[in-house]
C-alpha atoms as a PDB file:
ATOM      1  CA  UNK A   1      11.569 -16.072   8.697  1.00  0.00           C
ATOM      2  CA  UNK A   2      13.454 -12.716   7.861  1.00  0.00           C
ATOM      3  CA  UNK A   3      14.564 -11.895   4.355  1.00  0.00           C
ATOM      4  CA  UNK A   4      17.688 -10.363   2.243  1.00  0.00           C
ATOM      5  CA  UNK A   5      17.746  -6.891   1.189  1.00  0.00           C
ATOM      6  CA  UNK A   6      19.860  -4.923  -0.611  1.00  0.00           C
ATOM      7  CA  UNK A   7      20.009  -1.043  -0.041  1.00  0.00           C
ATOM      8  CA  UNK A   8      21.571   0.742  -2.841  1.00  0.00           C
ATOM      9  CA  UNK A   9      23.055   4.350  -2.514  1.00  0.00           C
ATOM     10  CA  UNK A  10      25.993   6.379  -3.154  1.00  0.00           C
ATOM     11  CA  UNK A  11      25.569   7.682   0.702  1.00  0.00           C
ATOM     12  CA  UNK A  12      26.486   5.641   3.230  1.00  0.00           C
ATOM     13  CA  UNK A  13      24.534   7.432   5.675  1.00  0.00           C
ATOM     14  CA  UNK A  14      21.107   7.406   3.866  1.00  0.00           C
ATOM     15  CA  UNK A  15      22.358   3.721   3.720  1.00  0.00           C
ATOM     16  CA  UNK A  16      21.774   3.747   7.292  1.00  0.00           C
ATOM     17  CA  UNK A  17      18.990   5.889   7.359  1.00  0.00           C
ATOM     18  CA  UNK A  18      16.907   3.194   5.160  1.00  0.00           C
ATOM     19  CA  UNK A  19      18.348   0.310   7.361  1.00  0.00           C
ATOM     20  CA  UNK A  20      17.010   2.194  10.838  1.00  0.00           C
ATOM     21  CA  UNK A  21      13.465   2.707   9.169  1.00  0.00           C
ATOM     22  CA  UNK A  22      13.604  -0.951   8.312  1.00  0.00           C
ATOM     23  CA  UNK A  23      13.851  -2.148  11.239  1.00  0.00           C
ATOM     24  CA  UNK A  24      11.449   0.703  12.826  1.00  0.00           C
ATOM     25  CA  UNK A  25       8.781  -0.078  10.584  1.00  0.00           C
ATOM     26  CA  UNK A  26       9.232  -3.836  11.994  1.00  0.00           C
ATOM     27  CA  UNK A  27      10.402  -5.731   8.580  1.00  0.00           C
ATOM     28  CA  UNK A  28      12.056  -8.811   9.236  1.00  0.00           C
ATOM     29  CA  UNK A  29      15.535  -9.054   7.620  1.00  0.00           C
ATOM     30  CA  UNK A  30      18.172 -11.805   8.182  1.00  0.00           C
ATOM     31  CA  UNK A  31      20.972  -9.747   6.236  1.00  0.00           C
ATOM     32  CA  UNK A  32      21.016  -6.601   4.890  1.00  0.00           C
ATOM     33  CA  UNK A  33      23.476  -5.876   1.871  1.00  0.00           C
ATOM     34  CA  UNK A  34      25.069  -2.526   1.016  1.00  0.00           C
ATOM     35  CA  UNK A  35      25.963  -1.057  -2.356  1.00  0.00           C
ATOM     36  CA  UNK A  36      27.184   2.211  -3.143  1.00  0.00           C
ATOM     37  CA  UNK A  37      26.165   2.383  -7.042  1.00  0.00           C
ATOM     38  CA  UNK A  38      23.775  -0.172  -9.805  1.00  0.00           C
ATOM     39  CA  UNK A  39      27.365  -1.341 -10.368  1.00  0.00           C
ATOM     40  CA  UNK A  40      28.195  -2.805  -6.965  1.00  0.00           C
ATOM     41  CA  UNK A  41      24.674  -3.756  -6.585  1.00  0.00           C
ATOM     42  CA  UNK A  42      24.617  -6.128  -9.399  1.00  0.00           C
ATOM     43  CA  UNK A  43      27.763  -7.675  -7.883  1.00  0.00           C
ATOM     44  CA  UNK A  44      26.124  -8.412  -4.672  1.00  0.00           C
ATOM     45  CA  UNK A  45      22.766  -9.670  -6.752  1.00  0.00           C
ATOM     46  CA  UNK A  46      25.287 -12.293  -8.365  1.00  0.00           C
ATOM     47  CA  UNK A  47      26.557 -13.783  -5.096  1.00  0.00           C
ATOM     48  CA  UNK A  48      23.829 -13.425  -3.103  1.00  0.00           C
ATOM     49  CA  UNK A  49      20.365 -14.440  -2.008  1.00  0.00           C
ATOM     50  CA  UNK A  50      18.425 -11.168  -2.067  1.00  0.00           C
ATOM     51  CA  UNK A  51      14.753 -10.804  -1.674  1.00  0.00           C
ATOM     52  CA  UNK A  52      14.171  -7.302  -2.219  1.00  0.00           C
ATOM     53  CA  UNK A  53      16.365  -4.423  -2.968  1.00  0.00           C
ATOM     54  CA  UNK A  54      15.789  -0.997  -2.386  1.00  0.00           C
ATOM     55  CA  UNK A  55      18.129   1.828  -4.684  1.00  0.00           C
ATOM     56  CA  UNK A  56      18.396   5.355  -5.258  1.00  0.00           C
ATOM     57  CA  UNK A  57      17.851   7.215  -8.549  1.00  0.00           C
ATOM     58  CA  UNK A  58      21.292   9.397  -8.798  1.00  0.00           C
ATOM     59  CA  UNK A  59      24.574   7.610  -8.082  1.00  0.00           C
ATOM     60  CA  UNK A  60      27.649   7.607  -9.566  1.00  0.00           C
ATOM     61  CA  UNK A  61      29.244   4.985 -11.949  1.00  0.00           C
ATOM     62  CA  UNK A  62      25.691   3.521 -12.938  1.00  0.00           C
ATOM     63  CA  UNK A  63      22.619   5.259 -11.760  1.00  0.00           C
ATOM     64  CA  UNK A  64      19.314   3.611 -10.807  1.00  0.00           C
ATOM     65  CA  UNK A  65      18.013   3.472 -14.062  1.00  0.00           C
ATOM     66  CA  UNK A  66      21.118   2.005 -15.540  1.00  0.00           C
ATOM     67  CA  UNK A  67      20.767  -0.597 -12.510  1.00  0.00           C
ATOM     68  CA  UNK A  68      17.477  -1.574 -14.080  1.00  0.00           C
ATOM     69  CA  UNK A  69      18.486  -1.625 -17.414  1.00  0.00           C
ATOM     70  CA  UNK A  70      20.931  -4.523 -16.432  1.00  0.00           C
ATOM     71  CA  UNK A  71      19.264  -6.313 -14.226  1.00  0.00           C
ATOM     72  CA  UNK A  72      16.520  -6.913 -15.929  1.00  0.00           C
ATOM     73  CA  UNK A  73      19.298  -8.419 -18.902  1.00  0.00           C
ATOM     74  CA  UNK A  74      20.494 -11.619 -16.697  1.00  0.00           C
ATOM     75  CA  UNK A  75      17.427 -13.877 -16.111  1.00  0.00           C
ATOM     76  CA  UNK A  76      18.571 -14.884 -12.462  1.00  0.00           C
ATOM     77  CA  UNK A  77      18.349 -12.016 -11.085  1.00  0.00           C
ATOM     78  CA  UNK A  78      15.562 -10.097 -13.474  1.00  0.00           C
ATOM     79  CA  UNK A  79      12.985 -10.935 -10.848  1.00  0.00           C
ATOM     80  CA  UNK A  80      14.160  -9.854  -7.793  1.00  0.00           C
ATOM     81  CA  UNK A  81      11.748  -6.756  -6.795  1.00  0.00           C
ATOM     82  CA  UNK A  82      13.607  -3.516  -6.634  1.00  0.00           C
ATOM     83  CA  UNK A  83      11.935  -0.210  -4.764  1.00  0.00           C
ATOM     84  CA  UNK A  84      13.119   2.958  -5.867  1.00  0.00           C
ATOM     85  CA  UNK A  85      14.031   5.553  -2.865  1.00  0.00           C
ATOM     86  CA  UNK A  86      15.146   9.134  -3.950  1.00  0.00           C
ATOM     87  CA  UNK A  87      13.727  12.764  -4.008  1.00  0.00           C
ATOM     88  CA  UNK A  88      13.434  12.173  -7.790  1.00  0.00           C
ATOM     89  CA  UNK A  89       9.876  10.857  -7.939  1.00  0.00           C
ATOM     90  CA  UNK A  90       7.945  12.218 -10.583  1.00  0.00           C
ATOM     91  CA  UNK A  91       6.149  10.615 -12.978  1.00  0.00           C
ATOM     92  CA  UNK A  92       8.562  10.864 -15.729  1.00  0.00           C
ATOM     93  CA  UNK A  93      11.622   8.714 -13.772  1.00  0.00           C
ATOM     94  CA  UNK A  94       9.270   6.411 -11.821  1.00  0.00           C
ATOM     95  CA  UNK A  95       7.371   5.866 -15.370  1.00  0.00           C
ATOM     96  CA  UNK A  96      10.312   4.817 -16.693  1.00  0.00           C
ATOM     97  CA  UNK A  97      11.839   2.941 -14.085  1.00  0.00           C
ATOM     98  CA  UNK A  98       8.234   1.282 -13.432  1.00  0.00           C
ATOM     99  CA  UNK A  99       8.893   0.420 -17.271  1.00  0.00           C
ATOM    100  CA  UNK A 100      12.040  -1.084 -16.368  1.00  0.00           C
ATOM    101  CA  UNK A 101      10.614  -3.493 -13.683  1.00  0.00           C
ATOM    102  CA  UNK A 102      10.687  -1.090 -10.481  1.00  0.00           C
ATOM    103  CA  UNK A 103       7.514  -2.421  -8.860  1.00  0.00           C
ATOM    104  CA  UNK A 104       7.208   0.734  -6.578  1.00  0.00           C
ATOM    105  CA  UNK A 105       8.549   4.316  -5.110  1.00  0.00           C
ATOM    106  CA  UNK A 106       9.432   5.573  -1.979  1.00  0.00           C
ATOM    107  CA  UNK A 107       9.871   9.735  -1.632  1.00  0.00           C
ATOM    108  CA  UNK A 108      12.629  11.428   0.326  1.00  0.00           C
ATOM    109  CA  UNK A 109      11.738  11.950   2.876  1.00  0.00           C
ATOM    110  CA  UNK A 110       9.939   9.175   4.141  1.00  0.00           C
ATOM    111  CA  UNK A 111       8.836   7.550   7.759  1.00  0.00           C
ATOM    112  CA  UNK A 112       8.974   3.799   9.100  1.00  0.00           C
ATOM    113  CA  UNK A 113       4.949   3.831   8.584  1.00  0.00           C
ATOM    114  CA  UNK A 114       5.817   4.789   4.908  1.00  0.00           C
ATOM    115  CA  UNK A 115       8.396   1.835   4.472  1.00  0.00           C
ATOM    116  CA  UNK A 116       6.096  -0.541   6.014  1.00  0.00           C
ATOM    117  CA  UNK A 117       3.477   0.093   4.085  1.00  0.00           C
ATOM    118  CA  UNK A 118       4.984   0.526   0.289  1.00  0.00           C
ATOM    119  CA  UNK A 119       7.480  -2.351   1.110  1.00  0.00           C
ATOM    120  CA  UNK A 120       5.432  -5.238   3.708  1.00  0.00           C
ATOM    121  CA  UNK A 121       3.164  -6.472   1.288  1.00  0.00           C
ATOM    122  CA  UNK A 122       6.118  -7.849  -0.866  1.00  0.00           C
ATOM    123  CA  UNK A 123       7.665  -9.515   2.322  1.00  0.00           C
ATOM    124  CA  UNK A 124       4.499 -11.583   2.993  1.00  0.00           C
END
């Protein structure tokens, strides 16, 4: 059975980019959701299923961080594991959105074997 994820990022393409090494790193997904900021993300958290989402740091209208911030503020969708992707990923920002109920990081750049590995265990 495939799962829901939701990629957010202010770039369509990188959108894309992380769809592509989904599917090359052979993760199962039934749908996969787009949002282009934490705003539009928590939109698409409140009227869908999602099992997993995967965001960006730096966006526009409400960041990453922000994203977490509110998320983790409405109980029905606090739980849902989010993955942080960006080139932003030192300690500092992954400490704090770790803090803020990120349960992992993925660095720009990044391969399918990457994906698969930081991501699969979550699908099981």
């Amino acid at each position: 059975m495939g799962h829901n994820v939701l990629l957010v990022d202010d770039s369509s393409t990188m959108r894309k980019i992380v769809g592509r090494a989904l599917r090359q790193a052979g993760l199962e997904f039934d749908t996969i959701f787009e949002a282009a900021d934490g705003l539009l993300a928590l939109e698409v958290l409140e009227k869908e299923a999602v099992d997993i989402v995967l965001s960006d740091i730096n966006m526009p209208n409400m960041d990453g961080i922000s994203f977490l911030r509110e998320k983790a503020e409405r109980p029905h969708i606090k739980d849902i594991p989010v993955f942080m992707i960006s080139t932003e990923t030192g300690d500092d920002i992954i400490g704090e959105a770790k803090a803020l109920g990120a349960v992992g990081a993925i660095k720009k750049p990044f391969t399918a074997e990457m994906v698969s590995e930081i991501i699969g265990p979550f699908l099981q």
